[in-house]
C-alpha atoms as a PDB file:
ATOM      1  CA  UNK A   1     -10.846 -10.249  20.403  1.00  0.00           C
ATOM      2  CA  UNK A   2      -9.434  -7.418  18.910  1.00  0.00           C
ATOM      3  CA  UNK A   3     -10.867  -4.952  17.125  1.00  0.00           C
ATOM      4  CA  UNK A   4     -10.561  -1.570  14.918  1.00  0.00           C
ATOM      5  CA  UNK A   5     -12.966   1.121  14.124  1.00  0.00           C
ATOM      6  CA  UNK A   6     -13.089   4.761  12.791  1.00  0.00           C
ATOM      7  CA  UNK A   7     -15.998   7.094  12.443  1.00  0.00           C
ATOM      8  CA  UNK A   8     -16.022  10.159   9.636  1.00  0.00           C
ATOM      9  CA  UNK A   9     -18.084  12.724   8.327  1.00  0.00           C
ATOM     10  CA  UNK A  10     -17.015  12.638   4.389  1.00  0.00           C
ATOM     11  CA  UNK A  11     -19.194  15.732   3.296  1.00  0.00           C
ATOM     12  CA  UNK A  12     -21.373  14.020   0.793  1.00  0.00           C
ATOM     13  CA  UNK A  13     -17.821  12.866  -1.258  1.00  0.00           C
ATOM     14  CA  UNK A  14     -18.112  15.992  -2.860  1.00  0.00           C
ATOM     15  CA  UNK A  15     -16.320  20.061  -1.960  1.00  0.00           C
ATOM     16  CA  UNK A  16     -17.681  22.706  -1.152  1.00  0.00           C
ATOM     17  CA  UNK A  17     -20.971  23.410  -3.546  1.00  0.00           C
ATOM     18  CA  UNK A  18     -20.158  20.034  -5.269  1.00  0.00           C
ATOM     19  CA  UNK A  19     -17.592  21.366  -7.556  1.00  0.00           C
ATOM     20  CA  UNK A  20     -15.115  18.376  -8.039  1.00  0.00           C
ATOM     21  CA  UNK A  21     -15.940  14.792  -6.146  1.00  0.00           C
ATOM     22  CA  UNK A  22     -13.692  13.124  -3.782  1.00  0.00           C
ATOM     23  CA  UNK A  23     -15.598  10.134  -3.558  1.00  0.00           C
ATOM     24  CA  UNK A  24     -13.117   8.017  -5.292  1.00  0.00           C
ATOM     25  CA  UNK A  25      -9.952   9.595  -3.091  1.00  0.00           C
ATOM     26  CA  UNK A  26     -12.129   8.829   0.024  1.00  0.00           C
ATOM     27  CA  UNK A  27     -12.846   5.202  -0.669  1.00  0.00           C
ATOM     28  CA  UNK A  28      -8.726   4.872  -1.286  1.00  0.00           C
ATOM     29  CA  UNK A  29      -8.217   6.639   2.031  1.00  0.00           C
ATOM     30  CA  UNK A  30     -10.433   4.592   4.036  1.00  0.00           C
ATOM     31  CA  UNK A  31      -9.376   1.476   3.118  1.00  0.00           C
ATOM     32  CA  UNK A  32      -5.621   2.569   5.085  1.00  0.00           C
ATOM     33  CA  UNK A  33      -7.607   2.812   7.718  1.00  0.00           C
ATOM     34  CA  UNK A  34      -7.737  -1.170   7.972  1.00  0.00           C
ATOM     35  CA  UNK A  35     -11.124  -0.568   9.998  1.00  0.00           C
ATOM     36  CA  UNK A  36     -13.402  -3.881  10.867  1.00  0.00           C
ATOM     37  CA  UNK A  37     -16.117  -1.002  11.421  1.00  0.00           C
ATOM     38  CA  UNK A  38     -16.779   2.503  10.024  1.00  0.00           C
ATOM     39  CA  UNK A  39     -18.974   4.452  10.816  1.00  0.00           C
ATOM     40  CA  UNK A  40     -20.262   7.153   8.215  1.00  0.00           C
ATOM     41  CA  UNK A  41     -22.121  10.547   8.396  1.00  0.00           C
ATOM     42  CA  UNK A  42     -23.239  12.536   5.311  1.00  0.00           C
ATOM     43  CA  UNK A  43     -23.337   9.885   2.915  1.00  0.00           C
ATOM     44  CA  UNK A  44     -24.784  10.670  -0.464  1.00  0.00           C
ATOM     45  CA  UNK A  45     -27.031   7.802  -0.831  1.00  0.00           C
ATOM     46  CA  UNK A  46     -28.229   9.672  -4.004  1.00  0.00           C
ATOM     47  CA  UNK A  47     -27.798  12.575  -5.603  1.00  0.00           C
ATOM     48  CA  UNK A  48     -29.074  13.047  -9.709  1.00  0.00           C
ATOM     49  CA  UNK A  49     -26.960  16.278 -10.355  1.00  0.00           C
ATOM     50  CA  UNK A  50     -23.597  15.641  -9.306  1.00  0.00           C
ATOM     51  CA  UNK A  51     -24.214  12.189 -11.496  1.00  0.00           C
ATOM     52  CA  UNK A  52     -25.213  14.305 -14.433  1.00  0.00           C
ATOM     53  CA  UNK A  53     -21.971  16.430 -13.619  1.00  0.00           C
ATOM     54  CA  UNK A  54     -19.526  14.543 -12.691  1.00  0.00           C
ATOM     55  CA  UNK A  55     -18.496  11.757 -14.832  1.00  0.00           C
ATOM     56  CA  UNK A  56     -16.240   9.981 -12.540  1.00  0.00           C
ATOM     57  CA  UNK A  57     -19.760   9.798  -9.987  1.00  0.00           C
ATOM     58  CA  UNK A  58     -19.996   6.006  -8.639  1.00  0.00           C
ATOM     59  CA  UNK A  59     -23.461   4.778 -10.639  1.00  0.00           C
ATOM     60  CA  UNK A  60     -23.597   2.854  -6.932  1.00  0.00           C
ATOM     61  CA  UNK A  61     -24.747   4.343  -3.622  1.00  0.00           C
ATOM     62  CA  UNK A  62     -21.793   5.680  -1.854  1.00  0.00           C
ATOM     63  CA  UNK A  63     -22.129   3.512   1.693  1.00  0.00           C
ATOM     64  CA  UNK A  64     -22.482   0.303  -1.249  1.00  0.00           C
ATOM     65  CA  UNK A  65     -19.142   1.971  -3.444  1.00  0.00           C
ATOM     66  CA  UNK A  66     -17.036   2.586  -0.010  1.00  0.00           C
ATOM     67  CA  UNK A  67     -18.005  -0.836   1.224  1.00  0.00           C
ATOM     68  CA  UNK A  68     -16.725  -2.308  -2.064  1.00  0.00           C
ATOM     69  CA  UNK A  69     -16.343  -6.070  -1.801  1.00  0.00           C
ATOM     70  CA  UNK A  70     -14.402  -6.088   1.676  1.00  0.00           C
ATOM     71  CA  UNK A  71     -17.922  -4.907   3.764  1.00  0.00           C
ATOM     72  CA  UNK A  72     -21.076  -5.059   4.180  1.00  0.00           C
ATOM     73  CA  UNK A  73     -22.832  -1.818   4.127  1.00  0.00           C
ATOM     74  CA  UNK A  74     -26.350  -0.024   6.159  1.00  0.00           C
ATOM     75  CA  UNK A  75     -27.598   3.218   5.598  1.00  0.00           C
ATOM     76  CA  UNK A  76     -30.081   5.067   7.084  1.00  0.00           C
ATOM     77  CA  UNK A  77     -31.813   7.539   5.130  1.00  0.00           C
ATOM     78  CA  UNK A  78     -32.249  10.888   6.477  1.00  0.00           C
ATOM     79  CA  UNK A  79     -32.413  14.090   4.897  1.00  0.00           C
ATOM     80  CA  UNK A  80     -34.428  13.774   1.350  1.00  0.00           C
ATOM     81  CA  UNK A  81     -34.986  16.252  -1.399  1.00  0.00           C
ATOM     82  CA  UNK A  82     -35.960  16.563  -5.031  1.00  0.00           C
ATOM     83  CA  UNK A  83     -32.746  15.223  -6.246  1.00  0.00           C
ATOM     84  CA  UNK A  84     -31.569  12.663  -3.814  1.00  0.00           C
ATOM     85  CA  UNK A  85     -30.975  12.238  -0.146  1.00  0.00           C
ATOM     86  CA  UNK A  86     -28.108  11.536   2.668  1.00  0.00           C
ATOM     87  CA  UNK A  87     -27.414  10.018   5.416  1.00  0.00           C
ATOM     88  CA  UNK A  88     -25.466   7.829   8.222  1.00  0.00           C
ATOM     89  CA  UNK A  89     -23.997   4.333   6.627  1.00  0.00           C
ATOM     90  CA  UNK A  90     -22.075   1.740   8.668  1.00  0.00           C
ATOM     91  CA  UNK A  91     -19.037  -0.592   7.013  1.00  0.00           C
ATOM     92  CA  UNK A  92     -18.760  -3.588   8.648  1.00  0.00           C
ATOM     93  CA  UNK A  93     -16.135  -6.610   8.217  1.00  0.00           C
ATOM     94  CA  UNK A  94     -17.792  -8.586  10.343  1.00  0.00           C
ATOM     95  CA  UNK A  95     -21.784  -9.685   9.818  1.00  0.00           C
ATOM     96  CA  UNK A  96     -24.101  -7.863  10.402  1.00  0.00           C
ATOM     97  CA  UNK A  97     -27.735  -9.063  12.431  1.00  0.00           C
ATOM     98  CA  UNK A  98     -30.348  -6.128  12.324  1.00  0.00           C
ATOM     99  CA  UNK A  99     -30.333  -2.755  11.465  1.00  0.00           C
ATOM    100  CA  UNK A 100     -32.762  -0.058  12.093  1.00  0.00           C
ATOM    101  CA  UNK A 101     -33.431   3.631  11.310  1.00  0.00           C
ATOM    102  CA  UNK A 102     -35.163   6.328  13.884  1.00  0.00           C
ATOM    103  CA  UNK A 103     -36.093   9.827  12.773  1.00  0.00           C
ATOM    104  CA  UNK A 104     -34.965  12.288  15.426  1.00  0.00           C
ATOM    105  CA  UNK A 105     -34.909  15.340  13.562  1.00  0.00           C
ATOM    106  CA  UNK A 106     -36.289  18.373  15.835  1.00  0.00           C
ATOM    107  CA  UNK A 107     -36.929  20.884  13.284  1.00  0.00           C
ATOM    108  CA  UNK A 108     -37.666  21.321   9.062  1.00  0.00           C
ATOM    109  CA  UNK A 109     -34.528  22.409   8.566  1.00  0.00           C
ATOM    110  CA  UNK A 110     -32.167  19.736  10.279  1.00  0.00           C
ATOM    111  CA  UNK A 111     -33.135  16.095   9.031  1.00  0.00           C
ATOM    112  CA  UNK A 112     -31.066  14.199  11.438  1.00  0.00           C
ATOM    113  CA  UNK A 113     -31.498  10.171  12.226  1.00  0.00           C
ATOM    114  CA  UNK A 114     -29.768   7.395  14.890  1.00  0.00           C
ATOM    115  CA  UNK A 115     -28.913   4.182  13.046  1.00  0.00           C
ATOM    116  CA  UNK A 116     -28.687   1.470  14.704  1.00  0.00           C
ATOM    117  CA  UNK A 117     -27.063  -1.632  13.506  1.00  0.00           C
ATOM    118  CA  UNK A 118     -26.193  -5.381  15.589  1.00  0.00           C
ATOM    119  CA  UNK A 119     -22.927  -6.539  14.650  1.00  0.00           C
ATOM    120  CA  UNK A 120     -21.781 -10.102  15.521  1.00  0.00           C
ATOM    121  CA  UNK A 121     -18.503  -9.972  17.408  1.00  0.00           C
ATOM    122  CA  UNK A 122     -16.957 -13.432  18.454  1.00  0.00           C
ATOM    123  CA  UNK A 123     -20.168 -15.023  20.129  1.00  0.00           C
ATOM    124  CA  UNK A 124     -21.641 -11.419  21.052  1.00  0.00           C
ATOM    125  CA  UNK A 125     -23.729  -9.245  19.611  1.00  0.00           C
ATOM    126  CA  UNK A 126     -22.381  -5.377  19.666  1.00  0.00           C
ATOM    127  CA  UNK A 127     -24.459  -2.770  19.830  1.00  0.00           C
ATOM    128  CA  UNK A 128     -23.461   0.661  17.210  1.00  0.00           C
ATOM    129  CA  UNK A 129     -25.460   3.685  17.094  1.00  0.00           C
ATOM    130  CA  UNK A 130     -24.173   6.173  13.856  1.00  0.00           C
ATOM    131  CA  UNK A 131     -25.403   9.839  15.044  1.00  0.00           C
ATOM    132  CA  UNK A 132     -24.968  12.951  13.009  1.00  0.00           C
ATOM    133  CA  UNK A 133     -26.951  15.732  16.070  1.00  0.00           C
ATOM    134  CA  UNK A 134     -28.177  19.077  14.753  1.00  0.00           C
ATOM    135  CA  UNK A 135     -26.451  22.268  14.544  1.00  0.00           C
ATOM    136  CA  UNK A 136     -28.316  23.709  17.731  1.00  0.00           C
ATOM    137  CA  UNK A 137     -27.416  23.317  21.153  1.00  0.00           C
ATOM    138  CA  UNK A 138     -31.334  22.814  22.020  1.00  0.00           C
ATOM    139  CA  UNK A 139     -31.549  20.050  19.426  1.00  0.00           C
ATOM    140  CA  UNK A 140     -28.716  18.106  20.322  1.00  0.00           C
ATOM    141  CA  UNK A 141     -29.923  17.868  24.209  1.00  0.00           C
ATOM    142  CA  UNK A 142     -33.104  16.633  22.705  1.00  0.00           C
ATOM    143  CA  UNK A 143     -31.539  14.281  20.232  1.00  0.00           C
ATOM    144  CA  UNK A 144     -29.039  12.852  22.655  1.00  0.00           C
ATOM    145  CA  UNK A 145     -32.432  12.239  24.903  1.00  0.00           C
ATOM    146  CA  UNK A 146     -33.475  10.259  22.350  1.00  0.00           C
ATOM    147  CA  UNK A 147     -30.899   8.658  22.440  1.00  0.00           C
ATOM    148  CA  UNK A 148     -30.459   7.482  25.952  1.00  0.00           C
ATOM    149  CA  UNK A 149     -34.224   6.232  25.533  1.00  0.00           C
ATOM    150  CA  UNK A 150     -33.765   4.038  22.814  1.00  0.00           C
ATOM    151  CA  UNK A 151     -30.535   2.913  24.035  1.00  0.00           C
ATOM    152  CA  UNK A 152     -32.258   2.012  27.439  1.00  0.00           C
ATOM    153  CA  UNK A 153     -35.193   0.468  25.967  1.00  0.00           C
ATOM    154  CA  UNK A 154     -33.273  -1.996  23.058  1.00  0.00           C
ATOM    155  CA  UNK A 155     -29.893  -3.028  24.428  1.00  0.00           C
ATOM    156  CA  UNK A 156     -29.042  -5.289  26.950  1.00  0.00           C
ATOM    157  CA  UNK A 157     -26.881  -4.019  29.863  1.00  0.00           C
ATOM    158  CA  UNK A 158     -24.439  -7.090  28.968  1.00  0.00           C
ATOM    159  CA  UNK A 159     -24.309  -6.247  25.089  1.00  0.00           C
ATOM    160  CA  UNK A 160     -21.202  -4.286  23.907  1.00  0.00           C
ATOM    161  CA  UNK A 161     -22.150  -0.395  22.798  1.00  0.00           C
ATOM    162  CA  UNK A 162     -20.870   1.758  20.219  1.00  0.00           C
ATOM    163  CA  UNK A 163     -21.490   4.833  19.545  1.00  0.00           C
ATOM    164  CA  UNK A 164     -19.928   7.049  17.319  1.00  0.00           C
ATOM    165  CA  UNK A 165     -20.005  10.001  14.604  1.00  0.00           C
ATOM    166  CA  UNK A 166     -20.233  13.749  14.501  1.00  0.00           C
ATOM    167  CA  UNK A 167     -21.838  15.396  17.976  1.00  0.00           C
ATOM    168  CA  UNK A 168     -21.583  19.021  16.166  1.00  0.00           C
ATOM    169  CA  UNK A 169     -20.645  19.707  20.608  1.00  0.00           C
ATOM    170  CA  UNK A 170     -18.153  21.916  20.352  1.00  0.00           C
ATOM    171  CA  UNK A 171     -18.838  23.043  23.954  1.00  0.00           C
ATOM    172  CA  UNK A 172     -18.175  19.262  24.855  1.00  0.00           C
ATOM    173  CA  UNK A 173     -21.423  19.871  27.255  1.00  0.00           C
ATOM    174  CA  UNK A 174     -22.946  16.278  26.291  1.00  0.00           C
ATOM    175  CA  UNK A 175     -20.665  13.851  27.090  1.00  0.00           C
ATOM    176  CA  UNK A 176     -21.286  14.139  31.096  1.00  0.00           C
ATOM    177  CA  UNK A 177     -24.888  12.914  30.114  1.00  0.00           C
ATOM    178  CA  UNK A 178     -23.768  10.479  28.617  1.00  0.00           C
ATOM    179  CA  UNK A 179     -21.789   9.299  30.757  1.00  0.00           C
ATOM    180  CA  UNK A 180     -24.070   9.247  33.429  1.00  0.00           C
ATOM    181  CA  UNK A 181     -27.213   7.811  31.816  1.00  0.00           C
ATOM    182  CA  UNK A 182     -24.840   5.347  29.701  1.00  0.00           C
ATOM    183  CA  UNK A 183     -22.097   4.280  31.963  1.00  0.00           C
ATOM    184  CA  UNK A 184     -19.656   4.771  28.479  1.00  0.00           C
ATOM    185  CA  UNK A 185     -16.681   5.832  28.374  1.00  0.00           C
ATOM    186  CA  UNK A 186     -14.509   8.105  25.357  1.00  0.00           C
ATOM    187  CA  UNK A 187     -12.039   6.833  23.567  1.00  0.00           C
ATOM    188  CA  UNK A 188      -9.659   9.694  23.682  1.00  0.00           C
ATOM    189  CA  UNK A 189     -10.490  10.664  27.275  1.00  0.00           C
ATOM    190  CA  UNK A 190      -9.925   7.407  28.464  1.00  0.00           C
ATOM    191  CA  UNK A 191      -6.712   7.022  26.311  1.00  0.00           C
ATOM    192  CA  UNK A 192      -4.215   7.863  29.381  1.00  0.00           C
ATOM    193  CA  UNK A 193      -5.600   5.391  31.685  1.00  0.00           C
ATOM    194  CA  UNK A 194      -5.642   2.808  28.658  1.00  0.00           C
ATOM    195  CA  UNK A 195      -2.475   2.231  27.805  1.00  0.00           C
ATOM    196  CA  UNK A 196      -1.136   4.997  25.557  1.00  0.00           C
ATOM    197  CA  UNK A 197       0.108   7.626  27.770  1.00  0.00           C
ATOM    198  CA  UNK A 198       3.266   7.637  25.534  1.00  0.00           C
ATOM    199  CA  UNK A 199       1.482   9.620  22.920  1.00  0.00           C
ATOM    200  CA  UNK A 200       0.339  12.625  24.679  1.00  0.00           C
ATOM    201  CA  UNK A 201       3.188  14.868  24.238  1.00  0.00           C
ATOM    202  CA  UNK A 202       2.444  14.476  20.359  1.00  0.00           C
ATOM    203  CA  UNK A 203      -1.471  14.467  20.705  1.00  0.00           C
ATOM    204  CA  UNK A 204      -0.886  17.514  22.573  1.00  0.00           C
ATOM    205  CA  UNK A 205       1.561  19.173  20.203  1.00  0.00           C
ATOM    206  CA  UNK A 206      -1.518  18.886  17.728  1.00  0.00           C
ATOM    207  CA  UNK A 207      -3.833  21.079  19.346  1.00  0.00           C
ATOM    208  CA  UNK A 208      -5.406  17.555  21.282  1.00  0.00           C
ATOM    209  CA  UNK A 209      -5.885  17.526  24.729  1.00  0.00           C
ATOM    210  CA  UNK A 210      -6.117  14.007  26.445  1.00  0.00           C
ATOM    211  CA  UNK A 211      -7.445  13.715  29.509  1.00  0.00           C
ATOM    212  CA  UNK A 212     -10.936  13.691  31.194  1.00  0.00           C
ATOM    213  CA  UNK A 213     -13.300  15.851  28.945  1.00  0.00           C
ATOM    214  CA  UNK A 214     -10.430  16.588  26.591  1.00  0.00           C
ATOM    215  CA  UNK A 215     -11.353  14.970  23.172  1.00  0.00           C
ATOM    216  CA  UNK A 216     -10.041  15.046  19.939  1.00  0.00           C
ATOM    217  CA  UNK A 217     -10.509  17.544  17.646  1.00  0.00           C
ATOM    218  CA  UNK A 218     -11.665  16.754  13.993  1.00  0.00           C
ATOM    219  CA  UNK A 219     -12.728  19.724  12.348  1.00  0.00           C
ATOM    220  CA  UNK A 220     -11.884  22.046  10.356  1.00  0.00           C
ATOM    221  CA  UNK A 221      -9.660  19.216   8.359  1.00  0.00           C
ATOM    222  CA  UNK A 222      -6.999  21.672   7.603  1.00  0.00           C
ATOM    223  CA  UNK A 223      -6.646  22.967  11.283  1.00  0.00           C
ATOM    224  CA  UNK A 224      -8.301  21.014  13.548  1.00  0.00           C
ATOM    225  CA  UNK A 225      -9.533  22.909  16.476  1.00  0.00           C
ATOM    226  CA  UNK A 226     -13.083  21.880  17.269  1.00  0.00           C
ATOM    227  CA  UNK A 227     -14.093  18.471  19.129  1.00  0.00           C
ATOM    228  CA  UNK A 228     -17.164  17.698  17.090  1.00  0.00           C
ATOM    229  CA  UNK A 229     -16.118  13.692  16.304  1.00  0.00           C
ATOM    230  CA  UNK A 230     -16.589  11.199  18.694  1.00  0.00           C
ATOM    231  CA  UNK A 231     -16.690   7.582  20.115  1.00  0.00           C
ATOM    232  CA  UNK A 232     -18.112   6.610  23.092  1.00  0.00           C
ATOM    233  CA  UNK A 233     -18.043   3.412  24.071  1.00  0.00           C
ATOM    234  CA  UNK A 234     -18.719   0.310  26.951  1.00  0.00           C
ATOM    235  CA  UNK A 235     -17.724  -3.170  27.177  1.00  0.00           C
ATOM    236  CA  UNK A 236     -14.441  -2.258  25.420  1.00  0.00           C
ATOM    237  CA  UNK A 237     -11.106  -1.439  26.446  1.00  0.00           C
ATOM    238  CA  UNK A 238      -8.905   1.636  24.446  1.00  0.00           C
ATOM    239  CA  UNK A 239      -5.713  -0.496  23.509  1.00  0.00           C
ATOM    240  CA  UNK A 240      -4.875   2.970  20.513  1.00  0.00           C
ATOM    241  CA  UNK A 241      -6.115   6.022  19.392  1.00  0.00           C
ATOM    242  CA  UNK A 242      -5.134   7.989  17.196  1.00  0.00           C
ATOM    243  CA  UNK A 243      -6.623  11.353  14.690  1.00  0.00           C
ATOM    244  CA  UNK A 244      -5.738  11.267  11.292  1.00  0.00           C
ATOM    245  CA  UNK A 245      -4.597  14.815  10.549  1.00  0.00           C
ATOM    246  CA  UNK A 246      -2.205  16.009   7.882  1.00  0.00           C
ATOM    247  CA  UNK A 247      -1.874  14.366   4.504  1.00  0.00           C
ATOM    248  CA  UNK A 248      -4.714  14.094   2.217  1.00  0.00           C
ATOM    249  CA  UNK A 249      -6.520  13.844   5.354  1.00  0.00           C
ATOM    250  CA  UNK A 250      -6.398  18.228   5.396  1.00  0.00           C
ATOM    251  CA  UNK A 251      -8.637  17.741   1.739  1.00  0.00           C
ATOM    252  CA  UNK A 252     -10.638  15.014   1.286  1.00  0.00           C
ATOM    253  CA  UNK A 253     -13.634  16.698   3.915  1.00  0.00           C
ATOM    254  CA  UNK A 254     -14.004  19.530   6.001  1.00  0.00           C
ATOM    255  CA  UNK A 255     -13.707  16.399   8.812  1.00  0.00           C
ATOM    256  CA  UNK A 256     -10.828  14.607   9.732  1.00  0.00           C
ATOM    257  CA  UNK A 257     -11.298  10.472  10.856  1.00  0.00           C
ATOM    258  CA  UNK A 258     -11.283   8.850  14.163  1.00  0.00           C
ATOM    259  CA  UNK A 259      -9.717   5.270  14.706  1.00  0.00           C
ATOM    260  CA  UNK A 260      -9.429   3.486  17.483  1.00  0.00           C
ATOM    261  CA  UNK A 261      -8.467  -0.245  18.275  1.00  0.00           C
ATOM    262  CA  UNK A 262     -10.346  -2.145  20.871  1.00  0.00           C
ATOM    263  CA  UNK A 263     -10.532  -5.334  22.638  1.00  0.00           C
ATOM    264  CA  UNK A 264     -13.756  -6.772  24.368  1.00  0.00           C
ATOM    265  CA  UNK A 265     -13.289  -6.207  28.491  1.00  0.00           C
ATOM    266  CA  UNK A 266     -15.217  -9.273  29.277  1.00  0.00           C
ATOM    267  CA  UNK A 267     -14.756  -8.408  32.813  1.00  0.00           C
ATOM    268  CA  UNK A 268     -16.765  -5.317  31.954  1.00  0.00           C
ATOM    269  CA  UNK A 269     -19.543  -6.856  30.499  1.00  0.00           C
ATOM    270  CA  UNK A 270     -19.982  -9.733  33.459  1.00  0.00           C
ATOM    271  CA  UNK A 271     -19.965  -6.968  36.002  1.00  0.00           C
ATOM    272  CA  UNK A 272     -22.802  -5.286  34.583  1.00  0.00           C
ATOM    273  CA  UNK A 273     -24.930  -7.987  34.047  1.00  0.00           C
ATOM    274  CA  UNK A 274     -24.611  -9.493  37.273  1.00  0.00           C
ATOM    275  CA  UNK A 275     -24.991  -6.363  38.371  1.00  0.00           C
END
């Protein structure tokens, strides 16, 4: 089966200091994307003062206004204040099971959360984690601990994984624990072994390395320099990848999207369980 996701950090729908919204450019721009799954970071599930101000601001949620009538929707509530609170959403085409919420925020200041949502894919039940990690290095080691744990303790070896969203690693230092603990792979690192070696002159042209440890880099949209964005994954094979720079893309958040099409390696997932 294939399949095609994309993971973004839309900055709340709004610019910098809310000013004008771009919630109604971003739902447009998603839908090009053509994603069965997308996953969502900084989702303004509400927010009473940009809805005062803005008159064009959805009266829905945003995950619920994105999702529209082609998805269903999850959010996971993290960071709460007077006047609203944000979060990680998921999009999904396809149906979704369960769908669960865990607080890993390490400090006051930093309200971060792992959602965790079972999607039904073909007669298997996939596995996708949405993770926004803190702006510290100390944080994220403890938040990608957390993680691990969870990931250990609630999915099967068998079950495909997901995980995706914005790692705020611009060191790239956590993706060999992941790997190790996880057994996952990237999608951009593995892209050269997968099948689309024919795009690395122009990935490369961009300011994107591919290669082991080279992923893309997402932010800031105008320029994109930094490898914050990511999609780690196991059970699937990379068939494209590809960063959606230039174009509205440079405008509509200080991120730039992610997507990636995938087929299920059912060789994969026999291996591990017999294993």
């Amino acid at each position: 089966m294939k399949l095609r996701i994309a993971t973004y950090n839309i900055h709340k729908g709004v610019t910098a200091f809310g000013r004008k919204t771009r919630i109604h450019e971003l739902k447009e721009a998603i839908k090009t994307l053509d994603a069965d799954i997308v996953f969502l970071q900084e989702v303004q599930g509400q927010h009473d003062h940009h809805a005062k101000r803005h008159d064009t601001w959805p009266s829905q949620a945003q995950h619920e206004f994105l999702a529209g009538d082609t998805h269903q929707c999850v959010y996971g509530m993290n960071a709460v204040y007077e006047h609203g609170h944000h979060g990680n959403a998921l999009l999904s085409r396809l149906p979704i099971k369960t769908s669960t919420n865990r607080d890993i925020s390490d400090h006051a200041y930093e309200q971060r959360g792992i959602l965790h949502v079972v999607v039904q894919i073909a007669e298997l039940e996939a596995h996708c984690f949405v993770i926004h990690l803190g702006l510290f290095a100390a944080s994220r080691r403890r938040q990608v601990q957390a993680l691990i744990q969870q990931i250990k303790e609630h999915v099967p070896p068998q079950s495909p994984l997901i995980i995706a969203g914005d790692f705020n690693d611009w060191s790239q230092r956590l993706s060999h624990t992941l790997y190790k603990e996880l057994n996952v792979i990237e999608a951009f690192d593995s892209a050269p072994q997968l099948g689309i070696e024919q795009l690395a002159p122009k990935f490369k042209l961009r300011g994107i390395g591919l290669g082991q440890n080279a992923h893309a880099r997402t932010f800031p949209a105008g320029l994109p320099w930094l490898s914050l964005d990511r999609i780690y994954l196991r059970g699937f094979k990379v068939e494209h990848a590809r960063v959606m720079q230039g174009g509205s893309w440079k405008t509509l958040s200080d991120h730039v999207p992610l997507s990636v099409d995938l087929s299920l390696n059912r060789f994969d997932l026999i291996t591990k369980h017999l294993g």
